[in-house]
Protein backbone atom coordinates (compact mmCIF):
# COMPACT_ATOMS: atom_id res chain seq x y z
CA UNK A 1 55.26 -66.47 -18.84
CA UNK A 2 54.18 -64.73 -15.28
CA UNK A 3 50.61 -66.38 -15.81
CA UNK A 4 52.20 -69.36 -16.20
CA UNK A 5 54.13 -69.41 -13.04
CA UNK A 6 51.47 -68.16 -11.01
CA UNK A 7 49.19 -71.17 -12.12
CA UNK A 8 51.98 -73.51 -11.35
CA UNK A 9 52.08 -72.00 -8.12
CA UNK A 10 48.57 -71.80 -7.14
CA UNK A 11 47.88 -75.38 -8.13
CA UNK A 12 51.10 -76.87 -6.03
CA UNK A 13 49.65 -74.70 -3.27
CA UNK A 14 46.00 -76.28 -3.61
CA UNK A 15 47.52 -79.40 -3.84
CA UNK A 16 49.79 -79.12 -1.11
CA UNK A 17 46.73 -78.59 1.17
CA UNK A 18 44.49 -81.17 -0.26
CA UNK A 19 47.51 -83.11 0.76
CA UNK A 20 48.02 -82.08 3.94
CA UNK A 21 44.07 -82.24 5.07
CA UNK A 22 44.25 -86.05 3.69
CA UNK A 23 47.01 -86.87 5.88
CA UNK A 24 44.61 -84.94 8.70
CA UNK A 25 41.58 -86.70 8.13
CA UNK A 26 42.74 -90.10 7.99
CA UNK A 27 45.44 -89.98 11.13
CA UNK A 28 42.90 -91.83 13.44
CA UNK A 29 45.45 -94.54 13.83
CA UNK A 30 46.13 -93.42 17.86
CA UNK A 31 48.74 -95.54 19.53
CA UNK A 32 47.70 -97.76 22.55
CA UNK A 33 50.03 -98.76 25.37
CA UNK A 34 48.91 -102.60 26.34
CA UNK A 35 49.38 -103.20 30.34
CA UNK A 36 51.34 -106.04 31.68
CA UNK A 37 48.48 -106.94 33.30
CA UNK A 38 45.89 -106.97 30.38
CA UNK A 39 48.04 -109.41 28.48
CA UNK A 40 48.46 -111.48 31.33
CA UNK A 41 51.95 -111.89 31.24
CA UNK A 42 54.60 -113.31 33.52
CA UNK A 43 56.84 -110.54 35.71
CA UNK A 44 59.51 -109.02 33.22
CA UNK A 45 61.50 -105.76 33.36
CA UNK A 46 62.10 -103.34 29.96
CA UNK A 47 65.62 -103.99 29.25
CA UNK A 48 67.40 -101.65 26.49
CA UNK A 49 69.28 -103.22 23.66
CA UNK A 50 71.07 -102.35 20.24
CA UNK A 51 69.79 -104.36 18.14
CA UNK A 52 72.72 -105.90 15.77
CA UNK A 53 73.14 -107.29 12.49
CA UNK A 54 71.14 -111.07 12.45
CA UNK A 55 69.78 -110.15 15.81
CA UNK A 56 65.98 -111.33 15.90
CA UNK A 57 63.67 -110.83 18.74
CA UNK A 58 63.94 -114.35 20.10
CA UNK A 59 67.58 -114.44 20.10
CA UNK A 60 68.13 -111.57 21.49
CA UNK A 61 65.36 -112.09 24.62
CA UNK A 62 67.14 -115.22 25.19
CA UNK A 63 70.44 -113.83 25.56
CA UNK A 64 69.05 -111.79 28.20
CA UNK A 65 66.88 -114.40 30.49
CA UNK A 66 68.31 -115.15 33.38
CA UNK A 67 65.73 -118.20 33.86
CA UNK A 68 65.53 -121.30 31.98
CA UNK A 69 64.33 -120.18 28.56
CA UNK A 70 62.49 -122.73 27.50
CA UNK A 71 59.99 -122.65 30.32
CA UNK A 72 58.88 -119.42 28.47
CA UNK A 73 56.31 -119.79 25.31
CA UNK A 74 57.27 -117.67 21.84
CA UNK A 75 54.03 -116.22 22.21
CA UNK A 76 54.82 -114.71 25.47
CA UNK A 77 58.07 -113.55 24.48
CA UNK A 78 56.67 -111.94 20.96
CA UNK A 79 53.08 -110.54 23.16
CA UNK A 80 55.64 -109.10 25.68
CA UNK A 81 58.07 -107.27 23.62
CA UNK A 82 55.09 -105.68 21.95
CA UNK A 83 53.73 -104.56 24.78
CA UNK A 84 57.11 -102.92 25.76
CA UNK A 85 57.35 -101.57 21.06
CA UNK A 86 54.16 -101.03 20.48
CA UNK A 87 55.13 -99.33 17.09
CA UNK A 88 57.22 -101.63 15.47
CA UNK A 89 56.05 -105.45 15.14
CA UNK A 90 58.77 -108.06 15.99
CA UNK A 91 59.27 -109.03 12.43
CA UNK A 92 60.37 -105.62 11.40
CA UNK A 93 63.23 -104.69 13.55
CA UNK A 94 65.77 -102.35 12.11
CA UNK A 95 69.43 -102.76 13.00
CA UNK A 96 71.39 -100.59 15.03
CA UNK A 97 68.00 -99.29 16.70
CA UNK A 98 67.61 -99.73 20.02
CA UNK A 99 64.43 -101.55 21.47
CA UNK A 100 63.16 -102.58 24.91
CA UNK A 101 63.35 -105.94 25.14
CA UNK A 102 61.75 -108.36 28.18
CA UNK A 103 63.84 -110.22 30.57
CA UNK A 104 61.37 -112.36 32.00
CA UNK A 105 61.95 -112.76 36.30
CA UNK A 106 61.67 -115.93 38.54
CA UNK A 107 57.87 -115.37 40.30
């Protein structure tokens, strides 16, 4: 019964590792911060917001614009909050997380 265990043992340990040096070798995925000025984007500032339940991106960047929102295009407001989340895409908000959201300014 000892043999037995000691097999069990020594293949979750090889397979732990062959596990773990998978995971090694293919993390190249590096995360890259966009600037405001590569996108060439209109002036915004980061604002912080819990996101709540039936909240989407585009509601909840209009809520917070202070200029007339339709003189702002959905591709701005999408390019710009990923610029500010670069992990998470705008389609795959979670509630009750908190994202930075852009509140566009009057140039």
């Amino acid at each position: 019964m000892a043999f037995f265990r000691r097999i069990s043992l020594a293949t979750l340990i090889i397979l732990v590792s062959v596990s773990i040096f998978q995971d090694l070798a293919h993390s190249d995925k590096q995360m890259t911060f966009i600037s405001k000025e590569e996108l060439d984007l209109p002036h915004f500032e980061a604002v912080p917001v819990k996101v709540n339940p039936g909240d989407t991106v585009l509601s909840i960047t209009e809520e917070l614009q202070t200029i007339p929102s339709n003189t702002i295009s959905v591709e701005t407001i999408l390019s710009a909050f990923e610029s500010l989340n670069p992990a998470i895409a705008p389609s795959e908000i979670q509630i009750h997380e908190i994202y930075y959201f852009p509140q566009f300014q009057e140039q």
